[in-house]
Protein backbone atom coordinates (compact mmCIF):
# COMPACT_ATOMS: atom_id res chain seq x y z
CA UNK A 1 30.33 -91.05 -38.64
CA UNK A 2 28.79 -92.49 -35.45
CA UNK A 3 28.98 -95.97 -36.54
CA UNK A 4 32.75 -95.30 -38.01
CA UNK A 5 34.16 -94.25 -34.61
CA UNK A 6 32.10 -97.32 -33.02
CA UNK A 7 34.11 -99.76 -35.51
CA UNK A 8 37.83 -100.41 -34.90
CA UNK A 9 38.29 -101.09 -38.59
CA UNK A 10 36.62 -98.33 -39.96
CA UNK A 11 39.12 -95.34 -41.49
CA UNK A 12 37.10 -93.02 -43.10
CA UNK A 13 33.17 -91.83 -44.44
CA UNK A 14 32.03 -90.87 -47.87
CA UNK A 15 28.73 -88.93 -47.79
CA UNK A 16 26.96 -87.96 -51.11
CA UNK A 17 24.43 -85.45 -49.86
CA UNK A 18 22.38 -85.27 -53.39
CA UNK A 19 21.56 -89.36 -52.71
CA UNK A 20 21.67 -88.97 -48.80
CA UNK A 21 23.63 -92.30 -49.08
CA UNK A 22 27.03 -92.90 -46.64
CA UNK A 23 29.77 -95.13 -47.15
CA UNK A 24 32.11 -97.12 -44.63
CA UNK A 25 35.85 -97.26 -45.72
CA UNK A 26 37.53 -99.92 -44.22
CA UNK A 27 40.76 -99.78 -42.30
CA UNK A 28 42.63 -102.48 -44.27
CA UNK A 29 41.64 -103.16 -48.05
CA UNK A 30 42.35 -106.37 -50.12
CA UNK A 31 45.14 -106.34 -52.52
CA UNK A 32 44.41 -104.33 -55.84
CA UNK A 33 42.27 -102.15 -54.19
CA UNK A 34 42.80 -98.28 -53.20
CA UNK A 35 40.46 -95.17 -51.90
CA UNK A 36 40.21 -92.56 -55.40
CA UNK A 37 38.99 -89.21 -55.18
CA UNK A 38 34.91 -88.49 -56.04
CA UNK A 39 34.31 -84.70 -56.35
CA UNK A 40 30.74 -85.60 -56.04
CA UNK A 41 30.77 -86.55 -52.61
CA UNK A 42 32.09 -85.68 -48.98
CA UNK A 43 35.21 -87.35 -47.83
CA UNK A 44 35.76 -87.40 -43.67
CA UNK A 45 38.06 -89.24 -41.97
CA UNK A 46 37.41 -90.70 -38.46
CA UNK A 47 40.43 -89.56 -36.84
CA UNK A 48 39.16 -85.78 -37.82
CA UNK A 49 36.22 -86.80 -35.66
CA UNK A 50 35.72 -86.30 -31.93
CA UNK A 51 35.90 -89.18 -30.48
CA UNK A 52 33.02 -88.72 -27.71
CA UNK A 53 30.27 -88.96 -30.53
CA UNK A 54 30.93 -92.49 -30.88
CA UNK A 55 28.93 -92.53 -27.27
CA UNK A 56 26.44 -89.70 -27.49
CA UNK A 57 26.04 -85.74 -28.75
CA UNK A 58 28.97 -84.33 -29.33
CA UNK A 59 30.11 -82.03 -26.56
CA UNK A 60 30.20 -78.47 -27.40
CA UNK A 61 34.24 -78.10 -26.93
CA UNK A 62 34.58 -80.79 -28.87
CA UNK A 63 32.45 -80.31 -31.89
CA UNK A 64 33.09 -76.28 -31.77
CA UNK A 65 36.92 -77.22 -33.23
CA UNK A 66 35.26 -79.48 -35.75
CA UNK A 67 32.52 -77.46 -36.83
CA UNK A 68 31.46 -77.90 -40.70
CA UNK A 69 29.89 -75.74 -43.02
CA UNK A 70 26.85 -76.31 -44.92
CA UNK A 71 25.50 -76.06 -48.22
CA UNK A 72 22.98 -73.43 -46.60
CA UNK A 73 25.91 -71.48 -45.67
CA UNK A 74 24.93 -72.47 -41.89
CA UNK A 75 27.24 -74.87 -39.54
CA UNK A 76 26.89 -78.00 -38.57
CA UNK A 77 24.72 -78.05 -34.95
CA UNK A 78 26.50 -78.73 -32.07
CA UNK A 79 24.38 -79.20 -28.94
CA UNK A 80 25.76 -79.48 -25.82
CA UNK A 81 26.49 -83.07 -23.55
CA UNK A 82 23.17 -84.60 -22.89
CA UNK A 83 23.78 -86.44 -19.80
CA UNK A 84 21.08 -89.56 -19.17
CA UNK A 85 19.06 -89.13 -15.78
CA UNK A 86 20.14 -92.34 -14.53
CA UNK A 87 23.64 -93.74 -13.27
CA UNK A 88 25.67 -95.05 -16.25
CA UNK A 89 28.69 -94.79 -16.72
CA UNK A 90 31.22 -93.28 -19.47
CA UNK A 91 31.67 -95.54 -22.07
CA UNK A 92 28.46 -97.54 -21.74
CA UNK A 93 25.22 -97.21 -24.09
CA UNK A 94 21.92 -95.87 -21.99
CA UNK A 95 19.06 -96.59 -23.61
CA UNK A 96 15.74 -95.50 -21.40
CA UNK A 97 13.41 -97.05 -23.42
CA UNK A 98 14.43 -100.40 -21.54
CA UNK A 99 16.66 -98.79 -18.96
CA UNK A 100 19.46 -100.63 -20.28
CA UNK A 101 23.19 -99.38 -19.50
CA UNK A 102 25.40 -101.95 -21.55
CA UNK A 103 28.85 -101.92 -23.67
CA UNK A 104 30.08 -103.97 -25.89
CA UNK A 105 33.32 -105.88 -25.48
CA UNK A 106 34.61 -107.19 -28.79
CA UNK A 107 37.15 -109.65 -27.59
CA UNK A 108 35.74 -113.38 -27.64
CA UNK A 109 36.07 -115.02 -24.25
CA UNK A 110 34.51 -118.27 -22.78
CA UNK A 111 31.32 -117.54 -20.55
CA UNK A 112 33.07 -118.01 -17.66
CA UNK A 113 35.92 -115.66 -18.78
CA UNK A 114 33.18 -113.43 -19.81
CA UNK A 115 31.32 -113.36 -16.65
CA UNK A 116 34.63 -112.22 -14.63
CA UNK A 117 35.52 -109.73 -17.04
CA UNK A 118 32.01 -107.68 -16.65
CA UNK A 119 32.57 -107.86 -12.95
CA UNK A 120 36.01 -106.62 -13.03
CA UNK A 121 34.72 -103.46 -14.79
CA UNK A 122 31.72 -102.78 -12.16
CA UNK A 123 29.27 -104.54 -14.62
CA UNK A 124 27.61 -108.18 -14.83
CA UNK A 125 26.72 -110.22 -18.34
CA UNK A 126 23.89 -108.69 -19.88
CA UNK A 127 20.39 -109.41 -18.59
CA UNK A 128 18.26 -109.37 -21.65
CA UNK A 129 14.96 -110.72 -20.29
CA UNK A 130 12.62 -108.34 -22.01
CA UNK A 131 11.80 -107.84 -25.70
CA UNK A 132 12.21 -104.19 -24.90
CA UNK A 133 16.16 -105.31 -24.47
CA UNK A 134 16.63 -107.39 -27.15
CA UNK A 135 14.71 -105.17 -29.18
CA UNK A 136 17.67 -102.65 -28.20
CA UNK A 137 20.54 -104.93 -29.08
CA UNK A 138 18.86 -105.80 -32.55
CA UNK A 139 18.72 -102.04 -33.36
CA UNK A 140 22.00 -101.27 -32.10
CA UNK A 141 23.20 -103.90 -34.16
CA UNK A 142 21.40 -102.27 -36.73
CA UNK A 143 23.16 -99.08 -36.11
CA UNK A 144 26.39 -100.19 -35.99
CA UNK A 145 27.32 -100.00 -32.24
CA UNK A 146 27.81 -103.70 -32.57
CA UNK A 147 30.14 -105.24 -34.65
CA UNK A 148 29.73 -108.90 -34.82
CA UNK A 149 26.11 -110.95 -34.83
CA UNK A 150 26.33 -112.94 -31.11
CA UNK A 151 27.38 -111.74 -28.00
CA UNK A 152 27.53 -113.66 -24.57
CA UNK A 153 24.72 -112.67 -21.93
CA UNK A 154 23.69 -113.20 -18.67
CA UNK A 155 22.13 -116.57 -18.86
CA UNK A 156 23.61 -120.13 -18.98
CA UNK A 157 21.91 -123.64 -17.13
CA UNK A 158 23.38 -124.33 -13.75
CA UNK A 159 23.26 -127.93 -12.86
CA UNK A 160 22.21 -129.27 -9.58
CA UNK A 161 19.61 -131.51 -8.14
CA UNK A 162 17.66 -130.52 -11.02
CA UNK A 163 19.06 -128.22 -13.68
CA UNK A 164 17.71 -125.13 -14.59
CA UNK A 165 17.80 -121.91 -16.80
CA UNK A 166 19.05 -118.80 -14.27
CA UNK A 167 20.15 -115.23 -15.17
CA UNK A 168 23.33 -114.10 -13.77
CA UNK A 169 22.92 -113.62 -9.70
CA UNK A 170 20.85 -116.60 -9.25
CA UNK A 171 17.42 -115.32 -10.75
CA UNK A 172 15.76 -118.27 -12.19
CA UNK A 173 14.44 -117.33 -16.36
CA UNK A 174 10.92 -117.58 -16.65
CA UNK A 175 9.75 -120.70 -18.47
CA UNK A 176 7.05 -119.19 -20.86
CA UNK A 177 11.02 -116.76 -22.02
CA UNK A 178 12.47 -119.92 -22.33
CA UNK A 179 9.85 -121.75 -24.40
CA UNK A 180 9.41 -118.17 -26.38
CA UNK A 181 13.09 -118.37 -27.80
CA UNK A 182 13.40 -122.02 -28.04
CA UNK A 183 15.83 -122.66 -25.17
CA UNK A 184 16.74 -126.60 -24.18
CA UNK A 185 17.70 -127.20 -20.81
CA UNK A 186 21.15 -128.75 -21.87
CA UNK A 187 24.20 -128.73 -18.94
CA UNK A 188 26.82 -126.52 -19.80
CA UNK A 189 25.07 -124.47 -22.04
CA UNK A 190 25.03 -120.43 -22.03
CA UNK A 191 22.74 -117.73 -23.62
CA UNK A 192 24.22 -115.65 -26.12
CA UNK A 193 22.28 -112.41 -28.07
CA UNK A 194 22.22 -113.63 -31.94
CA UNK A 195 21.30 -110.85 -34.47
CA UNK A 196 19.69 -113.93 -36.87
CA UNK A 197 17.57 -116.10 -33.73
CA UNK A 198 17.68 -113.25 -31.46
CA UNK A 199 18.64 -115.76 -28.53
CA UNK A 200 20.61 -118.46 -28.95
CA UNK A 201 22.38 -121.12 -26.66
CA UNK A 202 25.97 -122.77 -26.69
CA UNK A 203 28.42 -124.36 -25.09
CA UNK A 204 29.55 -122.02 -22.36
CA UNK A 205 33.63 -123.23 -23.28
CA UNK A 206 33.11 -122.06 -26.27
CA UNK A 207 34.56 -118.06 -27.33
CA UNK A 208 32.39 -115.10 -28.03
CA UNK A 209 32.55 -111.21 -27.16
CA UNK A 210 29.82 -110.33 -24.68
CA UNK A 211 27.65 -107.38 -23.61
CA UNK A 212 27.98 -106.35 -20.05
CA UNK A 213 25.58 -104.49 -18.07
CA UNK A 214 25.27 -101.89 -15.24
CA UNK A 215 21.94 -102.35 -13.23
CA UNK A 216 20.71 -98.56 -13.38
CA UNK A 217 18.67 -96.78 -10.46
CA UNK A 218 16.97 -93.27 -11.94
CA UNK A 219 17.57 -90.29 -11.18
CA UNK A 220 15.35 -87.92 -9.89
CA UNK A 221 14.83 -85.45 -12.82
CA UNK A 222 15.56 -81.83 -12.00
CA UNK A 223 12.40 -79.98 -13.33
CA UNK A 224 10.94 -76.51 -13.31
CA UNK A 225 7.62 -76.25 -11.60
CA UNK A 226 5.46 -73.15 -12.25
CA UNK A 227 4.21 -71.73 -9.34
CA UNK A 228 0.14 -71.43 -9.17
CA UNK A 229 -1.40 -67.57 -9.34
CA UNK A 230 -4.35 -65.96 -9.13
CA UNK A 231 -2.95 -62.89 -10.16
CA UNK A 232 -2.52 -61.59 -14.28
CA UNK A 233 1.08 -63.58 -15.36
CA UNK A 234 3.19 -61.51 -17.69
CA UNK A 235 4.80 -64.32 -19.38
CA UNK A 236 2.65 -67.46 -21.06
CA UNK A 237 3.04 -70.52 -18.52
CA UNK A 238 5.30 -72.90 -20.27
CA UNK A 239 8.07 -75.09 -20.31
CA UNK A 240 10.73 -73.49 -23.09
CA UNK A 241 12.28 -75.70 -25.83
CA UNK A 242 15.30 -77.88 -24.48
CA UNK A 243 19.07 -76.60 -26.75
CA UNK A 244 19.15 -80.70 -27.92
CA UNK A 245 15.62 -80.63 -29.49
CA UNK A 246 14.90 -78.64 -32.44
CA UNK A 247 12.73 -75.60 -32.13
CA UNK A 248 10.10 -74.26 -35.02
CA UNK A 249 8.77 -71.12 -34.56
CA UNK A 250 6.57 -71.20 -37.98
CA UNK A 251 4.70 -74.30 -36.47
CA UNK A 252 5.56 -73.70 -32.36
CA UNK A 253 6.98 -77.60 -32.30
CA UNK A 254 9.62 -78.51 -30.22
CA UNK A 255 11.10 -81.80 -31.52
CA UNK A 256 13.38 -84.44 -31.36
CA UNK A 257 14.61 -86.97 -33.61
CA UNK A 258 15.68 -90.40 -31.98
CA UNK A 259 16.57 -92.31 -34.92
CA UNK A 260 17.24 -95.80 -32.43
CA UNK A 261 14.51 -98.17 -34.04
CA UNK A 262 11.43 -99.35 -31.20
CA UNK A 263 8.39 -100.46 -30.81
CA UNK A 264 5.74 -97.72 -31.03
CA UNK A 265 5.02 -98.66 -27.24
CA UNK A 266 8.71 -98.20 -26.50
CA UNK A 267 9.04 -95.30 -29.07
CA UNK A 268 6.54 -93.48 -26.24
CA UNK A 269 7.77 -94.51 -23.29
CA UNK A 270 11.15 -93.27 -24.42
CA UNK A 271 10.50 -90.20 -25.39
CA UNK A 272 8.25 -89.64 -22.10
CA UNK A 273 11.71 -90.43 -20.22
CA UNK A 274 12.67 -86.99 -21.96
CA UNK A 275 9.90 -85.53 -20.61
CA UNK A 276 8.71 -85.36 -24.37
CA UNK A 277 5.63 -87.36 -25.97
CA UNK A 278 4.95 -88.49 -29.42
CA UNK A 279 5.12 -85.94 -32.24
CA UNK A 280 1.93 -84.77 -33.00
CA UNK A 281 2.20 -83.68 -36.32
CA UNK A 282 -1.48 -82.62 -37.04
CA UNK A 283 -1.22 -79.80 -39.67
CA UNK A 284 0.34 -80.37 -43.00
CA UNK A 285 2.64 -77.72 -41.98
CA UNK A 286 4.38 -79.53 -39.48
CA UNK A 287 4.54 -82.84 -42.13
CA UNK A 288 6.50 -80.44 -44.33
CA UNK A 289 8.77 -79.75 -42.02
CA UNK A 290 9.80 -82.90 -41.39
CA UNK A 291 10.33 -83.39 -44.88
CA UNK A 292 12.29 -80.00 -45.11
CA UNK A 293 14.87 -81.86 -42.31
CA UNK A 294 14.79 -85.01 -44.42
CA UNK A 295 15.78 -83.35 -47.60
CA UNK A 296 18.57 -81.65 -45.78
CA UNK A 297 19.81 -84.56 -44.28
CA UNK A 298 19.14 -83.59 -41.05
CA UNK A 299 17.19 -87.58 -40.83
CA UNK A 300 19.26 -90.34 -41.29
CA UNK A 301 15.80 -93.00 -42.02
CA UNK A 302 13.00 -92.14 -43.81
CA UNK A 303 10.10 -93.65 -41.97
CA UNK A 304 9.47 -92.56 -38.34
CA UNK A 305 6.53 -93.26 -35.55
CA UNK A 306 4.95 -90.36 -34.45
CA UNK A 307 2.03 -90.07 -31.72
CA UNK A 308 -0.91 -91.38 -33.59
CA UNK A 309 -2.27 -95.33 -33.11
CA UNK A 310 -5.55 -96.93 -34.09
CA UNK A 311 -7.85 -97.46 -30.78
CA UNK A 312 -9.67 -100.35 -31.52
CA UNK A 313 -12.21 -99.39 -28.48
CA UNK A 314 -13.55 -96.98 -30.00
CA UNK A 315 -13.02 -97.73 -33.63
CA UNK A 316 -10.99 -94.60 -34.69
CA UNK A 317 -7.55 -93.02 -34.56
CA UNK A 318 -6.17 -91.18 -31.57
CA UNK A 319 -3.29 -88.75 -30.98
CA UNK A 320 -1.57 -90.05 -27.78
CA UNK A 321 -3.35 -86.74 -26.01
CA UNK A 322 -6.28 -88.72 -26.04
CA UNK A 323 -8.09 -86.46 -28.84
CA UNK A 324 -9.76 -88.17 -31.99
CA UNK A 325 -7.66 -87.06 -34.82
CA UNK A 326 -9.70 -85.12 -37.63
CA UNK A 327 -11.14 -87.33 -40.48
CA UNK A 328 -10.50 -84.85 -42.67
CA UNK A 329 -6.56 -84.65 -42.19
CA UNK A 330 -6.37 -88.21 -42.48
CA UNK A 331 -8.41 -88.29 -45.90
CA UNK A 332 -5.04 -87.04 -47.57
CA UNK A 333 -2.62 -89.69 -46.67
CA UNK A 334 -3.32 -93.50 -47.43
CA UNK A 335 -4.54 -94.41 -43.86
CA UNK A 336 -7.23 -97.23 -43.04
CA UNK A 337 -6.75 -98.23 -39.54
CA UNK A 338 -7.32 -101.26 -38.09
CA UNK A 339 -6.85 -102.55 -34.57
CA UNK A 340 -2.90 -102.94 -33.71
CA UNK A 341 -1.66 -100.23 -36.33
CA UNK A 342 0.16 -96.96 -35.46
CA UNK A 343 1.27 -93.93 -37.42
CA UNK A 344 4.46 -92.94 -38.82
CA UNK A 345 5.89 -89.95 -40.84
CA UNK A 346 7.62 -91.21 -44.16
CA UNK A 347 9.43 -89.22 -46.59
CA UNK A 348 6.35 -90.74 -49.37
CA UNK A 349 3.04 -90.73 -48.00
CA UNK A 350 3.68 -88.33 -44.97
CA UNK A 351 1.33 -90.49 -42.85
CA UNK A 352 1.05 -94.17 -43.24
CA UNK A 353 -0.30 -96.94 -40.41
CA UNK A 354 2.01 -99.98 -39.71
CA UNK A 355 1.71 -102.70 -36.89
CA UNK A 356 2.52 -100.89 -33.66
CA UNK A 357 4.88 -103.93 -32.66
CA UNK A 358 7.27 -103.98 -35.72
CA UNK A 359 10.37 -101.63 -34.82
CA UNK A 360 11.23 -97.72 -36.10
CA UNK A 361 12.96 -94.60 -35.27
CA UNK A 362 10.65 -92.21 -34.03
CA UNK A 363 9.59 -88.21 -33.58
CA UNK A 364 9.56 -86.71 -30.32
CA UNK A 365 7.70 -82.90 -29.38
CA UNK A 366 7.19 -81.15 -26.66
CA UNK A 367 4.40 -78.81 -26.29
CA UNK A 368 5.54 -75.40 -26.53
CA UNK A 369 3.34 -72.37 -25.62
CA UNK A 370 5.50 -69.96 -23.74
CA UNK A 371 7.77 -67.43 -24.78
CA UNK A 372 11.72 -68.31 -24.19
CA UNK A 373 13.06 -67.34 -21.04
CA UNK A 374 15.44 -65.64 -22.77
CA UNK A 375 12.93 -63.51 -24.75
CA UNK A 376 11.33 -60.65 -23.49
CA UNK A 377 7.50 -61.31 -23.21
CA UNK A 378 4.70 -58.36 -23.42
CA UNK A 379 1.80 -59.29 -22.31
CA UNK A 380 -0.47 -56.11 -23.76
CA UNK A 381 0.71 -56.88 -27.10
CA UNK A 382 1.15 -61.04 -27.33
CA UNK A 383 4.84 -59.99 -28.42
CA UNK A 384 7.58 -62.70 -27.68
CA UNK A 385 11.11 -60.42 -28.58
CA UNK A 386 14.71 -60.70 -28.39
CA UNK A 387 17.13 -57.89 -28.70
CA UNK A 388 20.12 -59.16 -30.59
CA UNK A 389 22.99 -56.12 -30.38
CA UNK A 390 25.84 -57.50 -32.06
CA UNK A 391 25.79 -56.16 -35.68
CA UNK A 392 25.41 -57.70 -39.29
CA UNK A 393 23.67 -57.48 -42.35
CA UNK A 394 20.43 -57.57 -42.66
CA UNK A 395 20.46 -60.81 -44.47
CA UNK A 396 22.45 -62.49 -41.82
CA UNK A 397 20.43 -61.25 -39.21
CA UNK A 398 17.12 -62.95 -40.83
CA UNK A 399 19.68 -66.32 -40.74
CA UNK A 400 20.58 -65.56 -36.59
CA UNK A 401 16.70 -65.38 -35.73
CA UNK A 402 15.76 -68.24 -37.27
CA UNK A 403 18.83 -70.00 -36.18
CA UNK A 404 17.20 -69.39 -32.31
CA UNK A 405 13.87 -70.31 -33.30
CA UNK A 406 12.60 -67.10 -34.35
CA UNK A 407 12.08 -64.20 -37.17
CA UNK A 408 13.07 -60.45 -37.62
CA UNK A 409 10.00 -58.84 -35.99
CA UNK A 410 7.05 -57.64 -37.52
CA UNK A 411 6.26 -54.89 -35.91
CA UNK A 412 3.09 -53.39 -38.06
CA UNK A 413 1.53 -51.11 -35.34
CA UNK A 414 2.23 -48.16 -33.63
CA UNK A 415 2.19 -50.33 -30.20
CA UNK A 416 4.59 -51.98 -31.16
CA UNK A 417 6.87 -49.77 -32.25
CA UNK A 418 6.14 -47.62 -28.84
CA UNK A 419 6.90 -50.65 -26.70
CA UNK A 420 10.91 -50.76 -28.47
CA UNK A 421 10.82 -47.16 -27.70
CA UNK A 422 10.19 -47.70 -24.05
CA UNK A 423 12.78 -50.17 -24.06
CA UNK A 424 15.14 -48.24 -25.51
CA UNK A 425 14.38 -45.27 -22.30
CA UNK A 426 15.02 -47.95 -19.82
CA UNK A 427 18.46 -48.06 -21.37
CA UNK A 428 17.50 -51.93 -22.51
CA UNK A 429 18.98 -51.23 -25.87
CA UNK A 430 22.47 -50.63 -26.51
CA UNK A 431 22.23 -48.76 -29.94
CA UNK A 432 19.47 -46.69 -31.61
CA UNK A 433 18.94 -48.40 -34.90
CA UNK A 434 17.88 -52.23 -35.55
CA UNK A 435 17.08 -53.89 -38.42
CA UNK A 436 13.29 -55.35 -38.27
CA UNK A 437 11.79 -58.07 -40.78
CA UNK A 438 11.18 -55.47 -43.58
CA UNK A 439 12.65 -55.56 -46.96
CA UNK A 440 11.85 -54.03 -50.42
CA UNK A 441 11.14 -56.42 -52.78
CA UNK A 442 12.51 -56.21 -56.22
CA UNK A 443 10.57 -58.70 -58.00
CA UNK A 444 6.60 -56.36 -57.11
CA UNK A 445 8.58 -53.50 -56.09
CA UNK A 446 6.40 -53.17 -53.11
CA UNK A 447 7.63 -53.65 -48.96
CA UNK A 448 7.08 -56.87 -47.86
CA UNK A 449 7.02 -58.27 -44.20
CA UNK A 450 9.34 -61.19 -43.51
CA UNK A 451 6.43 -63.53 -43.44
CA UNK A 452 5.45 -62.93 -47.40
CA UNK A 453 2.60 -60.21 -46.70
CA UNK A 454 2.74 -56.59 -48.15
CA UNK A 455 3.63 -54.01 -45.88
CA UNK A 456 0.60 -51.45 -45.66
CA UNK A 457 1.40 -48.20 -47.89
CA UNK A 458 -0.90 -46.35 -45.05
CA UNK A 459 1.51 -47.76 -42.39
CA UNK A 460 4.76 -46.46 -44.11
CA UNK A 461 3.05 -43.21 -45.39
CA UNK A 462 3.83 -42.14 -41.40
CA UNK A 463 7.69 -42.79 -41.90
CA UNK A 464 10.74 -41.61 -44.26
CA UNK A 465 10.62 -44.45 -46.30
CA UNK A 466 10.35 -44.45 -49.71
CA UNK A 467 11.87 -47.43 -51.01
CA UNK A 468 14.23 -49.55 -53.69
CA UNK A 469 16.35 -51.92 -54.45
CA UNK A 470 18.73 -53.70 -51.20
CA UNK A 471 16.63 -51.45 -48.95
CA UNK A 472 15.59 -53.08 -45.92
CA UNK A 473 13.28 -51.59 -42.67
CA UNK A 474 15.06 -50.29 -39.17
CA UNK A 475 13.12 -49.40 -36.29
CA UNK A 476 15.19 -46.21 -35.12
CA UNK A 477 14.65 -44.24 -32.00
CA UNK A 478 13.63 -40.76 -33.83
CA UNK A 479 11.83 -41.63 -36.79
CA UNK A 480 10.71 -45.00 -35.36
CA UNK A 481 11.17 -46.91 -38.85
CA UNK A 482 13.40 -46.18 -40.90
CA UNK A 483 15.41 -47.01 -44.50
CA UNK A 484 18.97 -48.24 -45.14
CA UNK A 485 20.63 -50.36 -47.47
CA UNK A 486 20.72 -54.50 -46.62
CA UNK A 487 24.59 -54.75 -47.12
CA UNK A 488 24.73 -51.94 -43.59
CA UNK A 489 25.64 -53.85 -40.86
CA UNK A 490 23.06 -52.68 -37.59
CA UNK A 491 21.71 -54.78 -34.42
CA UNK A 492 18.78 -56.39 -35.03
CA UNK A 493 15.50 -57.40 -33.08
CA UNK A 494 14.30 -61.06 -33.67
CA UNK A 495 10.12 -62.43 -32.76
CA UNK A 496 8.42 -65.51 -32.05
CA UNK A 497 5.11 -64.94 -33.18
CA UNK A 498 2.37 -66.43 -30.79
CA UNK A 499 -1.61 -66.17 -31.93
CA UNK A 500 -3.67 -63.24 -30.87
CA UNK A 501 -5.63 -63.81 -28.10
CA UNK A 502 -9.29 -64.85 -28.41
């Protein structure tokens, strides 16, 4: 839908979610031709569409009136604004992997025309004197945020006592960039990006749309610092998962998915301007997760870098932590390694090494190990909690913790169930009944724990419950766990689980 809104002659999207295949419907279609109904697939028009996801996430207002369901019964995400920590301006691309801040003007223009029309909108023809940049363009282009194949930039030759190759302001273009892309030193010739050459050169009277650019100074990032103690903390030190990445509690990853293709070099450095790194996906767990996101369409590519790359120092593959990465979890995957190869995630093979300069989406992660500000944290008992009072059904209240990055608690000791009780003194808790992550099971007849393990027949021996089917587990403030049917709607009390301590 992204690239729809981008492209004026776009009308409308069909998405088939069984072949996680998308479809452009043009604006105007040739004669004998008409848009028929396919039950199959999902029809969405542009116009249905806010428009400020052409540019970026959709804005919460925005999306919250255009909200979809899923086929998981769940909605479609809607993360709030993500601002870029740099000054660009509405209506331009940012891209931090090459601190570019461009747009696109569509309208075809001389260079000279070109060059007055950036100015007049606070900008200046494009200054694409990196590969980083052009790498940019080409993937944009890729994307769809372009919509033709050449594009005026900054660069044409200025004649004088000798002639030269300068970039827009007066900057003469270094000769080995010239020489790299081909470039003749011919009088009233100008630089234009071309999807098929990359660079390209014309004569300057002749009409093209251009890219325009806003020179960007950063931003001084607003971040959290952790005091230093010597004293016992009662919360894990920790920076919490950001609301645009994604947030698994199963394998504490904290993730992102930017599906703009880069270098693996530039793949890192971007997602370090997030204040991310490199996925480290270093279970098998975590490499089914990604697939689990794939399958739900929740990836729009299926190959991505991730943080590993072949150091050809010391002979042998290295997460970009600096650790060796085990032998043993690479014996699964078809992995050789040689100097100048990195590793991606694909929807195949899981892990498999390409050259680090060819160009990918990629798999940020931040390193999680604290409990959520917004959790409670006990210290005593390595329990990360949140108390969620408004009332549903125990099956919807499994769907509301995971949907924050958590489970219905487990709360399999006596401790535990104390510590609720204390909070429920201190007047913490609004009600006196919450459903936990208990449920009978039909299929063994037996309680079982949210997490697949059988609930202790010792444990519940100690409480009034005896069992059947729909029956799910409260914690209740006299009998401390209790019995009532799943289909009762009660508050609930949702867990990250963090390891034991050694």
């Amino acid at each position: 839908m992204k690239e729809c809104l981008r492209r004026g002659d776009c009308l409308s999207v069909n998405y088939w979610r069984s072949q996680l295949r998308c479809q452009l419907n043009p604006a105007v279609v040739g004669p004998g031709l008409a848009l028929i109904p396919d039950s199959s697939g999902v029809y969405m028009e542009k116009s249905s569409q806010p428009q400020d996801l052409s540019t970026g996430p959709c804005s919460t207002i925005s999306c919250a009136q255009t909200c979809t369901d899923l086929s998981n019964g769940g909605r479609t995400f809607c993360g709030p604004t993500v601002k870029p920590s740099v000054d660009c301006p509405a209506g331009f691309l940012w891209r931090p992997a090459a601190s570019l801040c461009y747009k696109a003007t569509d309208i075809s223009m001389t260079w000279s025309e070109a060059d007055a029309y950036c100015v007049s909108i606070g900008a200046r023809l494009a200054k694409l004197d990196t590969d980083a940049k052009i790498n940019i363009v080409d993937s944009d282009y890729n994307g769809g945020a372009l919509v033709t194949h050449q594009y005026y930039i900054g660069g044409s030759v200025v004649s004088g006592a000798t002639s030269e190759w300068q970039w827009v302001g007066g900057t003469p273009m270094d000769p080995a960039f010239q020489t790299l892309y081909s470039l003749t030193l011919t009088d009233g010739q100008c630089l234009l990006w071309d999807f098929t050459t990359r660079l390209s050169q014309y004569a300057c009277t002749f009409a093209f749309p251009a890219l325009c650019e806003v020179p960007v100074t950063p931003v001084p990032q607003t971040t959290t610092t952790i005091p230093t103690t010597t004293t016992t903390t009662t919360q894990p030190l920790a920076t919490t998962c950001p609301s645009h990445f994604r947030w698994s509690a199963t394998n504490n990853l904290c993730y992102f998915v930017e599906e703009i293709n880069f270098t693996w070099q530039d793949a890192k450095t971007n997602c370090e301007s997030m204040g991310a790194r490199l996925a480290i996906l270093d279970t098998a767990a975590k490499l089914d997760l990604i697939f689990s996101d794939y399958m739900s369409a929740l990836l729009l590519y299926w190959r991505y870098f991730i943080g590993g790359y072949f150091d050809d120092v010391i002979y042998d593959w290295k997460w970009i932590n600096g650790s060796v990465i085990d032998p043993n979890h690479l014996m699964n995957y078809p992995v050789a390694g040689i100097p100048g190869v990195c590793l991606l995630w694909t929807d195949i093979d899981y892990l498999y090494d390409y050259p680090c300069d060819m160009i990918f989406p990629s798999i940020c992660e931040i390193p999680i190990k604290g409990c959520p500000s917004n959790f409670r944290w006990d210290a005593s008992l390595n329990m990360c909690y949140f108390v969620e009072e408004t009332h549903m059904i125990w099956q919807d209240a499994k769907t509301n913790c995971e949907s924050i990055g958590a489970r219905l608690a487990i709360l399999d000791t006596v401790a535990k169930l104390d510590l609720i009780f204390n909070d429920y003194m201190a007047s913490t808790l609004l009600y006196f009944d919450y459903f936990i992550g208990g449920i009978f099971n039909d299929s063994v007849m037996d309680w079982k724990w949210i997490n697949g393990s059988f609930i202790e027949p010792s444990y519940l021996m100690n409480y009034p419950v005896g069992g059947g089917t729909g029956m799910c587990l409260l914690w209740s403030d006299i009998y401390y766990i209790d019995e009532y049917p799943c289909d009762i709607t009660f508050p609930s009390i949702c867990e990250i689980p963090f390891p034991s301590p050694p």
